[in-house]
Protein backbone atom coordinates (compact mmCIF):
# COMPACT_ATOMS: atom_id res chain seq x y z
CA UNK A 1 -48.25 45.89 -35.58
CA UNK A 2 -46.39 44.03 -32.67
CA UNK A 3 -46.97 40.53 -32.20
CA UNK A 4 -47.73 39.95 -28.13
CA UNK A 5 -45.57 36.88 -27.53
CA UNK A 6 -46.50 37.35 -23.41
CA UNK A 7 -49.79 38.61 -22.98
CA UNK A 8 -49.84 40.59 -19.28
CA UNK A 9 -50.86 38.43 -16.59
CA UNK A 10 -53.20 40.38 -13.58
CA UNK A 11 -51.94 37.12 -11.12
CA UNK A 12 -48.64 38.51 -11.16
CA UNK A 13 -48.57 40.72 -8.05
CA UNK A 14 -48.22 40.13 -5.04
CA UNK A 15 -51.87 40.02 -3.82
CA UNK A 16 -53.61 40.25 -0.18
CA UNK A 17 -56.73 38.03 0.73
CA UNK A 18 -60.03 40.20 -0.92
CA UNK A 19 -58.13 42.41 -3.26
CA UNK A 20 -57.88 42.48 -6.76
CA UNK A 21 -54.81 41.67 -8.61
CA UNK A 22 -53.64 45.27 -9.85
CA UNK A 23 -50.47 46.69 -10.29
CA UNK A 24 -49.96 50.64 -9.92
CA UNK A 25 -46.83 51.24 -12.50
CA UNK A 26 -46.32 50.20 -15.63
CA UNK A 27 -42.71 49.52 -17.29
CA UNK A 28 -41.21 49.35 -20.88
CA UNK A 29 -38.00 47.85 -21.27
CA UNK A 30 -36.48 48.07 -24.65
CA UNK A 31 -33.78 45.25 -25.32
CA UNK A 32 -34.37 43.21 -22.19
CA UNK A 33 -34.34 39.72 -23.40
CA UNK A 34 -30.85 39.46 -21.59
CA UNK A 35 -28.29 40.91 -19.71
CA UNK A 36 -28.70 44.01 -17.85
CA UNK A 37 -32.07 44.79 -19.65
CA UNK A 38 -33.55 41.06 -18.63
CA UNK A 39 -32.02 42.26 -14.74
CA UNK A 40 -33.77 45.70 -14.98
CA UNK A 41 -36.99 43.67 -15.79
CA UNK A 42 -36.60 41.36 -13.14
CA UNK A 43 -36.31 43.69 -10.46
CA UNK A 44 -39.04 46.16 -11.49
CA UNK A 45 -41.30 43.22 -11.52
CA UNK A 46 -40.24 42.08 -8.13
CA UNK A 47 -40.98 45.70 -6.80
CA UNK A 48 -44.17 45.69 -7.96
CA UNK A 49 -44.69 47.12 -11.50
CA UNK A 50 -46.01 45.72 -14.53
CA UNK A 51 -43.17 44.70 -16.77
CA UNK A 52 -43.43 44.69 -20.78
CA UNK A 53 -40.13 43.88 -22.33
CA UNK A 54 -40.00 44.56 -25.94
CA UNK A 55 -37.59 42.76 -28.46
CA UNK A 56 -37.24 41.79 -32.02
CA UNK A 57 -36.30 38.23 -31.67
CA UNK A 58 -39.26 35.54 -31.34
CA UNK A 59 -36.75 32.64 -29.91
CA UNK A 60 -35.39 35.11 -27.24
CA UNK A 61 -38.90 35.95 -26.48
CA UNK A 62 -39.94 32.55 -26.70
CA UNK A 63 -37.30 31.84 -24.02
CA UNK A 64 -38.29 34.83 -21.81
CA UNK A 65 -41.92 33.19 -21.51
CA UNK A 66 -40.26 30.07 -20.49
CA UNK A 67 -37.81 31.25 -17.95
CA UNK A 68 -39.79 34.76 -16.59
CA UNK A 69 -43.75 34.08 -17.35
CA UNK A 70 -44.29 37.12 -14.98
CA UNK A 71 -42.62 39.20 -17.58
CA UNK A 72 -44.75 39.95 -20.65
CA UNK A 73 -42.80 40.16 -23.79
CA UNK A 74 -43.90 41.67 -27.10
CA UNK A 75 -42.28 41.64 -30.35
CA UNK A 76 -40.91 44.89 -31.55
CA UNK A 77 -38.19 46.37 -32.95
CA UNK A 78 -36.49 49.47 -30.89
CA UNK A 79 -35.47 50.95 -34.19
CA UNK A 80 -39.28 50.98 -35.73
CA UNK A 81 -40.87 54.08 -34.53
CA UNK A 82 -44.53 52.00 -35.70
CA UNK A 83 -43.87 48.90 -34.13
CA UNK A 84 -42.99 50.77 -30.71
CA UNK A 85 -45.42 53.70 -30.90
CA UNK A 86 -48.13 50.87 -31.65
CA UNK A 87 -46.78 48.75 -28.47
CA UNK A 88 -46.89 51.88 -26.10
CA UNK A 89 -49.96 52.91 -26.84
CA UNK A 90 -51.25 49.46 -26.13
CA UNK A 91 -49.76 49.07 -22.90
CA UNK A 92 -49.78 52.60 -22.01
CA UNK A 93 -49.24 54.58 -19.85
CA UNK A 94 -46.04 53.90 -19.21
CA UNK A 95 -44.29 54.98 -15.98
CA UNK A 96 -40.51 53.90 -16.57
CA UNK A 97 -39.16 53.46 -20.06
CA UNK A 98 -35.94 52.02 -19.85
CA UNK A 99 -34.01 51.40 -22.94
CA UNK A 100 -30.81 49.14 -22.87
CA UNK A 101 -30.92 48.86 -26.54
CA UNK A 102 -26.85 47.48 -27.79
CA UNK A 103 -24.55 45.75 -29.80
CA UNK A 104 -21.20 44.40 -30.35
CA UNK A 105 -19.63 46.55 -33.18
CA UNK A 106 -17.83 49.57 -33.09
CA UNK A 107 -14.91 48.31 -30.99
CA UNK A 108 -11.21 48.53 -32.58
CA UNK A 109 -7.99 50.68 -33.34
CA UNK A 110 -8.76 54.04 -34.91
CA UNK A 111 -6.82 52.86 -37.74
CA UNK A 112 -8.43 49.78 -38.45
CA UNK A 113 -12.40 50.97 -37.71
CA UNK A 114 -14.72 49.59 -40.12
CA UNK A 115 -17.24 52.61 -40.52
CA UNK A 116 -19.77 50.86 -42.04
CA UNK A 117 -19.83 48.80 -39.19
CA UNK A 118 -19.61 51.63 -36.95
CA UNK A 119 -22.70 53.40 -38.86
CA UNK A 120 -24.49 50.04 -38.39
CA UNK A 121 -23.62 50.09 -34.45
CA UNK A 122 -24.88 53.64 -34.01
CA UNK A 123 -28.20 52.62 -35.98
CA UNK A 124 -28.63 50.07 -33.06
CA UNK A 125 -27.54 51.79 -30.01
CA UNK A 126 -27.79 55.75 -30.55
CA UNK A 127 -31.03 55.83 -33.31
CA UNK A 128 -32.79 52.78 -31.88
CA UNK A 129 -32.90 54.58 -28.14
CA UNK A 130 -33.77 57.98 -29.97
CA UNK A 131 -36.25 56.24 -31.70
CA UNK A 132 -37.60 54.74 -29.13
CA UNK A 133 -37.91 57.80 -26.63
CA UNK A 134 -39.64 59.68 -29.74
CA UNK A 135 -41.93 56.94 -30.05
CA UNK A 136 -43.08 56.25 -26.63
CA UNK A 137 -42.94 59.71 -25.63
CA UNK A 138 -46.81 60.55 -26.40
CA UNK A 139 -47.32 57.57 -24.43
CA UNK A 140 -45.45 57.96 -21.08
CA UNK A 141 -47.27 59.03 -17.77
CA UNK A 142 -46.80 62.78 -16.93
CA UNK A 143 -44.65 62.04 -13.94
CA UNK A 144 -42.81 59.59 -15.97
CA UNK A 145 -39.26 58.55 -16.74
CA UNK A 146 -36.52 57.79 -19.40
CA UNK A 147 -33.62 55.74 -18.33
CA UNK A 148 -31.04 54.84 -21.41
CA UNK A 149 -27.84 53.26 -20.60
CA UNK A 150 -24.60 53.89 -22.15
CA UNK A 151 -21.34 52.94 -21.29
CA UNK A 152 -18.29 54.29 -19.43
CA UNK A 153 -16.24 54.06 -22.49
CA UNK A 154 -17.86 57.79 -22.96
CA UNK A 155 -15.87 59.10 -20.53
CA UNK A 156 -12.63 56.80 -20.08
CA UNK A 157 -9.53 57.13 -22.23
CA UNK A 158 -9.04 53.44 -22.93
CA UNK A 159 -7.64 52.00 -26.68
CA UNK A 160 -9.55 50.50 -29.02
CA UNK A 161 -12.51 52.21 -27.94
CA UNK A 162 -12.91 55.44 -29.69
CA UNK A 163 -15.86 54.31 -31.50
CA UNK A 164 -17.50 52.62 -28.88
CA UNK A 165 -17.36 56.06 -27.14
CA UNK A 166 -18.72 57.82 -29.90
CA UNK A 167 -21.77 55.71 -29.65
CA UNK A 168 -22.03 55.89 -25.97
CA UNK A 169 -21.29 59.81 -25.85
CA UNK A 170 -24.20 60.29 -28.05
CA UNK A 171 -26.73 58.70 -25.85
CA UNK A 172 -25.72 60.43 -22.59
CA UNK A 173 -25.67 63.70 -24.28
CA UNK A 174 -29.16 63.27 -25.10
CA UNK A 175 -30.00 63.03 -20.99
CA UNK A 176 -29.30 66.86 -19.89
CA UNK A 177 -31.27 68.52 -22.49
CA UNK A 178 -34.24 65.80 -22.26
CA UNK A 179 -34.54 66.13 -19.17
CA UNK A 180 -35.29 70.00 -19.27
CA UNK A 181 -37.05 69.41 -22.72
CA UNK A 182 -39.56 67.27 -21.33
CA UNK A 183 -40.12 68.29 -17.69
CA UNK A 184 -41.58 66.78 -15.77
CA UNK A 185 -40.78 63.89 -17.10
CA UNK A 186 -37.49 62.67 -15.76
CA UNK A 187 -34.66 61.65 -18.33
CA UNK A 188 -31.80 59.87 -16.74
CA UNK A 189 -28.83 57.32 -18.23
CA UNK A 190 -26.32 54.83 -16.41
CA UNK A 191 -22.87 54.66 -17.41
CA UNK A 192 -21.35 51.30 -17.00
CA UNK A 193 -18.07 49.74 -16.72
CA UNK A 194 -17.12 46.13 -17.14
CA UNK A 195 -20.50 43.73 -17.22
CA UNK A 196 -20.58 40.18 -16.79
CA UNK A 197 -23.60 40.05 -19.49
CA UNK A 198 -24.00 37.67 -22.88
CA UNK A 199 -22.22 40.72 -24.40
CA UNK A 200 -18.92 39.60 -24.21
CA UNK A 201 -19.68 35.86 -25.66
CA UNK A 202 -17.97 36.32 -28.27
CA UNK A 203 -14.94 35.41 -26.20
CA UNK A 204 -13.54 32.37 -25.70
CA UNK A 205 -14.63 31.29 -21.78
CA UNK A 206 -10.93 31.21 -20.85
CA UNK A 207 -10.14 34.25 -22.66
CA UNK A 208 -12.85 35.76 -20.90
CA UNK A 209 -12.17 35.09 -17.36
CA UNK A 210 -8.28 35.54 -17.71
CA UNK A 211 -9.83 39.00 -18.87
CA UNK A 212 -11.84 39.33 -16.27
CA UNK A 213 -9.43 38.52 -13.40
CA UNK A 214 -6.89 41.12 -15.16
CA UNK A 215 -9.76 44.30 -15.11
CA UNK A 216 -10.74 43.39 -11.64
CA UNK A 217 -7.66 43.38 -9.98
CA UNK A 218 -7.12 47.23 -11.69
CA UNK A 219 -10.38 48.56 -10.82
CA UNK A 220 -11.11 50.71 -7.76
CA UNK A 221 -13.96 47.86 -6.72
CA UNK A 222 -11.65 45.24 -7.56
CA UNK A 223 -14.73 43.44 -9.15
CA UNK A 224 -15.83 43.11 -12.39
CA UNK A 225 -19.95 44.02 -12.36
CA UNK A 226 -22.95 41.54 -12.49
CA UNK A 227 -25.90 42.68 -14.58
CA UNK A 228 -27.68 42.51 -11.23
CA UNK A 229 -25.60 45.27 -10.36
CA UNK A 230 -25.81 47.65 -12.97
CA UNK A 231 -29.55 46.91 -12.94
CA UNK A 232 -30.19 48.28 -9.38
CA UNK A 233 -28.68 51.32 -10.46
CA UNK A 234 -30.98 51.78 -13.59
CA UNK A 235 -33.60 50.84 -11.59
CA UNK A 236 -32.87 53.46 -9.18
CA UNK A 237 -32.81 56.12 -11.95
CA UNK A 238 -35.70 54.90 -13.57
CA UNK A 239 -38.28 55.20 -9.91
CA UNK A 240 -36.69 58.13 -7.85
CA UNK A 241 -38.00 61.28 -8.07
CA UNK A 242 -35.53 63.24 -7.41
CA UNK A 243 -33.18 62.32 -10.07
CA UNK A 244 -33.61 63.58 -13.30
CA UNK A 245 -30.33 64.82 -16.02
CA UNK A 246 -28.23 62.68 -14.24
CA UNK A 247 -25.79 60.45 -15.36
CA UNK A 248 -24.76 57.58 -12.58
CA UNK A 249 -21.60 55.79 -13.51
CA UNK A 250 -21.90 52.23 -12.22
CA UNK A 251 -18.29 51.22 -13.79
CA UNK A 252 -16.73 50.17 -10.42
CA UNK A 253 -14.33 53.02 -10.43
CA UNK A 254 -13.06 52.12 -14.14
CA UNK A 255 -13.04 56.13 -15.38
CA UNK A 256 -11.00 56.56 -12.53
CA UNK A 257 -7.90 54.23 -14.18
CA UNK A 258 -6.42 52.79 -16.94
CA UNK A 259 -7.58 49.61 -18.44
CA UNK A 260 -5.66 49.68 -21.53
């Protein structure tokens, strides 16, 4: 079972003088204690939906009731299909399931590539977000949506990345046959480049914005991207009805050039 670290609060929308408290759509994010998850949350919440954000960390979640109480946060591993099949159903139906689920492995030379940390990066990434979708699935709204985010390393030729882009590969390639699969459900995915997200804290601060500074100045945007960013764009996949087995890349031009 999934421990409810948030429960939902009804006093979170915005509310007009002799109406009740009611929200019409109801999200699942999956990973969005931080970074561009914790953005996608944000600004589903501020456009009106009820936001569940499911994680397997207690402290993060802890934090999250601190810093976001509007955001109700469950514990839940995106790799159990019982712990999120039990959360879904409990929350259900859902509207958007978005699914930002990540790590840090997998980067590295060819040469060099640790497998069994590569195996241990797809279990996170590519089986946790197929997990996921096959878990929630009997538990999303018929005019619902999927939104998993990959990267652009998927698509761009860049060193050291080949199995980062397996990963990443994997999840987009699940988005064009979902998305006829499970009509009319929508199945979308975001591509994106260079973040400014807790992802890359495992680099010296320095380091990091020398880094930074170098990418930007070679991208098309000449920016590196906030998670704000790359959240509007998710966001945008995750309510439009139009869009569905469609990949946006939000990289800031970065499959259009070389980073290496």
């Amino acid at each position: 079972m999934t421990e409810h670290i948030t429960p939902a609060r009804e006093d979170t929308a915005p509310v007009r003088e002799g109406t009740a408290p009611e929200r019409e759509h109801t999200a699942l994010v999956v990973g969005g204690t931080s970074g561009i998850g914790l953005a996608v949350a944000r600004q589903l919440n501020a456009a009106g939906a009820q936001v569940h954000i499911a994680a397997r960390g207690k402290e993060q979640l802890d934090r999250l009731a601190q810093s976001d109480p509007a955001l109700s946060g469950h514990q839940a591993d995106g790799g159990d299909r019982e712990q999120v099949a039990a959360l879904a159903a409990a929350i259900g139906p859902v509207d958007w399931l978005v699914i930002t689920l990540g790590g840090s492995e997998g980067a590295g030379p060819v040469a060099d590539l640790d497998l069994d940390l590569l195996r241990r990066a797809f279990d996170a990434k590519f089986w946790g977000q197929l997990t996921t979708i096959q878990a929630v699935l009997p538990h999303l709204a018929p005019a619902g949506s999927v939104t998993v985010v990959g990267a652009i390393s998927a698509q761009a030729g860049m060193p050291g990345t080949a199995g980062l882009a397996a990963i990443n590969g994997a999840v987009q390639a699940l988005v064009a046959p979902l998305a006829v699969e499970l009509a009319p459900v929508r199945v979308n995915g975001v591509s994106p480049g260079l973040v400014d997200t807790p992802w890359w804290s495992g680099l010296p601060e320095q380091a990091r914005q020398a880094f930074f500074e170098q990418a930007a100045a070679a991208l098309p945007a000449r920016r590196v991207a906030t998670a704000d960013d790359v959240a509007a764009v998710v966001v945008l996949a995750a309510v439009n009805p139009n869009l569905t087995g469609t990949i946006i890349q939000a990289d800031g031009g970065a499959h259009l050039v070389s980073l290496g």
